[in-house]
C-alpha atoms as a PDB file:
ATOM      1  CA  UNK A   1      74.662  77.067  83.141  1.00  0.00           C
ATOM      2  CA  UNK A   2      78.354  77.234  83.795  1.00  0.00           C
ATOM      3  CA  UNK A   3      80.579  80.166  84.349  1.00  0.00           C
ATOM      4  CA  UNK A   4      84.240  80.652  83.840  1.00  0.00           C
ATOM      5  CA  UNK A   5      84.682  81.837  88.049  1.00  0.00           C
ATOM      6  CA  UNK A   6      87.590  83.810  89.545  1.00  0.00           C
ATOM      7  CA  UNK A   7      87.778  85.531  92.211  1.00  0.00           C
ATOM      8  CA  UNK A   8      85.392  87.347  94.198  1.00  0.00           C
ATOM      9  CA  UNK A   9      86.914  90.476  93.688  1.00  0.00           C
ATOM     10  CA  UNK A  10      86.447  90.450  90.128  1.00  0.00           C
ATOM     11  CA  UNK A  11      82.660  89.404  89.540  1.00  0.00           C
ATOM     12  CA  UNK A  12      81.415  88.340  86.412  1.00  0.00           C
ATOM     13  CA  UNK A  13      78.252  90.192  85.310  1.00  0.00           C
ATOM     14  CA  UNK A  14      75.987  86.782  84.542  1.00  0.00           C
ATOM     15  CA  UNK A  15      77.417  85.303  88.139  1.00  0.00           C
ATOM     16  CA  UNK A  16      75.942  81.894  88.306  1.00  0.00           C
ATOM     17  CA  UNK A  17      75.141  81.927  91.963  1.00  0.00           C
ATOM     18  CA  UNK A  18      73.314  85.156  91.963  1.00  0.00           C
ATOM     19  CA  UNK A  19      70.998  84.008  88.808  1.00  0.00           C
ATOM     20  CA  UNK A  20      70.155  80.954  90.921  1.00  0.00           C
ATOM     21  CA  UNK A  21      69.356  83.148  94.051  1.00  0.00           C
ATOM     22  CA  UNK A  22      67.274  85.358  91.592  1.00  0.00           C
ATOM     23  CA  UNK A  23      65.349  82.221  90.392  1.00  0.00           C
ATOM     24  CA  UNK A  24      64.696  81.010  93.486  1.00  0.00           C
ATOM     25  CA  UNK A  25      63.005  84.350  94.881  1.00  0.00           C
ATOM     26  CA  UNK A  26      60.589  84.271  92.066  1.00  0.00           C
ATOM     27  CA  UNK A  27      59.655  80.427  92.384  1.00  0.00           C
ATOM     28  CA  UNK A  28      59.084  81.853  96.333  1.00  0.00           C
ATOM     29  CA  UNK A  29      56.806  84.736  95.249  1.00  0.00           C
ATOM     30  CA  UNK A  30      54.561  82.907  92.572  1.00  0.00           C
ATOM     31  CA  UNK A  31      51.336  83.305  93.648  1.00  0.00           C
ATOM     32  CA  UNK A  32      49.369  81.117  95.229  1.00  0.00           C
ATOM     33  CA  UNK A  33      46.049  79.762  93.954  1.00  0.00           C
ATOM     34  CA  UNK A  34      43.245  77.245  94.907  1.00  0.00           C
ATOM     35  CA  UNK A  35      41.885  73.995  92.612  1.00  0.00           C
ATOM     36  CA  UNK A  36      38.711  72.545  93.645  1.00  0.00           C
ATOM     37  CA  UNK A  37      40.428  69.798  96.287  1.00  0.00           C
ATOM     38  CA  UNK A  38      42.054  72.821  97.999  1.00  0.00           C
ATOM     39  CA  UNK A  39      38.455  74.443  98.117  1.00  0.00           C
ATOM     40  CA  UNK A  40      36.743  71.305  99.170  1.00  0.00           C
ATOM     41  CA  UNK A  41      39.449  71.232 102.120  1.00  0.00           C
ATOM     42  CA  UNK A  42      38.930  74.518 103.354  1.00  0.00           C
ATOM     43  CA  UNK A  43      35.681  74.944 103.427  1.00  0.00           C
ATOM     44  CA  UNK A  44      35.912  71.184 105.725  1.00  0.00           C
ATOM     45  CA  UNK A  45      38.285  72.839 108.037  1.00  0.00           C
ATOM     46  CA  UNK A  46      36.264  76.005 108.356  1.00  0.00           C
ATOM     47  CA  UNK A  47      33.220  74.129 109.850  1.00  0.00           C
ATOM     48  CA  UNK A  48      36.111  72.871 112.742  1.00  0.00           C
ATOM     49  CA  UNK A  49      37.660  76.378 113.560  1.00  0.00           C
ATOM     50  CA  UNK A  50      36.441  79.744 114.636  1.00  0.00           C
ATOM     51  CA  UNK A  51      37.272  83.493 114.192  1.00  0.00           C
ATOM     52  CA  UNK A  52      39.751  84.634 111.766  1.00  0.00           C
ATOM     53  CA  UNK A  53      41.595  81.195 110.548  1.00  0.00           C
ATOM     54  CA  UNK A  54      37.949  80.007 110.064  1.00  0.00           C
ATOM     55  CA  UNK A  55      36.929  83.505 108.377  1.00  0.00           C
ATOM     56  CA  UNK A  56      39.966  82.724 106.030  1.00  0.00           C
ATOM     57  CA  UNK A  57      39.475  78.797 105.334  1.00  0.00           C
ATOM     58  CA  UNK A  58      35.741  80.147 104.324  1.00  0.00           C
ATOM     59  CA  UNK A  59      36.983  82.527 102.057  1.00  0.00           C
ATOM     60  CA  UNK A  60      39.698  80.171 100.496  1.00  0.00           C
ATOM     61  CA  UNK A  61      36.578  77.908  99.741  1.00  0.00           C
ATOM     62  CA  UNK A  62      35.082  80.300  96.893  1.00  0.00           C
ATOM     63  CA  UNK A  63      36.144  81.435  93.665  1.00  0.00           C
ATOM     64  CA  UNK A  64      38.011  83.615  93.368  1.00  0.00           C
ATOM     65  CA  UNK A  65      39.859  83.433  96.891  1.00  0.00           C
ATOM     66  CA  UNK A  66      41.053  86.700  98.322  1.00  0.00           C
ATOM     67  CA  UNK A  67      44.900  86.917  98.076  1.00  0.00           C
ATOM     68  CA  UNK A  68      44.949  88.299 101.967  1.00  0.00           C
ATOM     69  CA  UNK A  69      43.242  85.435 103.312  1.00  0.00           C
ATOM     70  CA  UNK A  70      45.492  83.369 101.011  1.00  0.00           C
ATOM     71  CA  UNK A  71      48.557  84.558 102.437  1.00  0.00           C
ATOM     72  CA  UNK A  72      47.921  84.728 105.935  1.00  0.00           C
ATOM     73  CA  UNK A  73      47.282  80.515 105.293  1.00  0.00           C
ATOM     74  CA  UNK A  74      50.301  80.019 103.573  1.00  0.00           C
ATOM     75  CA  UNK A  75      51.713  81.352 106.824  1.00  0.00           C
ATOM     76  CA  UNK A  76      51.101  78.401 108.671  1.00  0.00           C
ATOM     77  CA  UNK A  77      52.388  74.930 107.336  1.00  0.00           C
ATOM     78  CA  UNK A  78      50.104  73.148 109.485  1.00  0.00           C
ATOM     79  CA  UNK A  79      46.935  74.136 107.579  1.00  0.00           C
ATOM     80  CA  UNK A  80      47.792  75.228 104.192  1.00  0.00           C
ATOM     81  CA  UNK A  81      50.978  76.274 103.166  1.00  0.00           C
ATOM     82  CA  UNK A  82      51.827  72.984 101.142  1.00  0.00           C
ATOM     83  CA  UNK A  83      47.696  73.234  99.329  1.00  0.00           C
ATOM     84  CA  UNK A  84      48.311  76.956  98.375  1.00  0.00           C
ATOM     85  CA  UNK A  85      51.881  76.403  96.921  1.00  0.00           C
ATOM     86  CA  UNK A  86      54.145  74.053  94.934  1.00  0.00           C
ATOM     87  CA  UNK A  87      56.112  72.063  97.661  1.00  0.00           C
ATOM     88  CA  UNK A  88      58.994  71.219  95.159  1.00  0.00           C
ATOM     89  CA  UNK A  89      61.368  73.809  97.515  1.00  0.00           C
ATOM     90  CA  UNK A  90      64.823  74.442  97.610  1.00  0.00           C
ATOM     91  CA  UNK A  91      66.140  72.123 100.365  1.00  0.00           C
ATOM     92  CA  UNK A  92      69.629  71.618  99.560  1.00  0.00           C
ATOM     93  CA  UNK A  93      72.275  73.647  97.623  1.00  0.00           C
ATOM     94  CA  UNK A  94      75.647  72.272  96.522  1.00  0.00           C
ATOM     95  CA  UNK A  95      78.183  72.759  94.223  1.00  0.00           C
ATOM     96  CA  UNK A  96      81.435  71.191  92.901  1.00  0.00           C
ATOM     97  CA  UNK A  97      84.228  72.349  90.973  1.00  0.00           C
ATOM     98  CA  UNK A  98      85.156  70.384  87.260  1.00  0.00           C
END
């Protein structure tokens, strides 16, 4: 989408930049979810862990999975962040002027 631009003291109600930011917070809140291979893994890595982390890998094995447990995965890329979430992620932003 393109945008005629000025100056910053002038905004422009549909402001390109802050639609994109916008965008990008939902894509970062969409919830996350399990599919059988995520399942499968968890309840694999359960068996090797104890306490919490393996109390939440158990529980991110059924159906449906408890959204706390969920989260508190996602927290750590090492386990599960990239199985409980889309890893398409916003890495680089640039512009240029035409």
């Amino acid at each position: 989408m393109r945008d005629g631009g000025g100056h910053s003291s002038l905004p422009t109600p549909q402001n390109p930049i802050e639609r994109l930011a916008r965008a990008l917070q939902r894509l970062a809140e969409h919830a996350l979810r399990t599919n059988s291979a995520t399942r499968a893994y968890c309840a694999a890595l359960a068996a090797l862990h104890e306490g919490t982390l393996a109390a939440d890998m158990r529980t991110a094995s059924s159906e449906p999975a408890d959204p706390a447990a969920l989260l508190r995965l996602a927290a750590s890329s090492a386990y599960n962040n990239a199985q409980l979430r889309s890893t398409c992620i916003p890495a680089l932003l640039g512009a240029c002027r035409t």
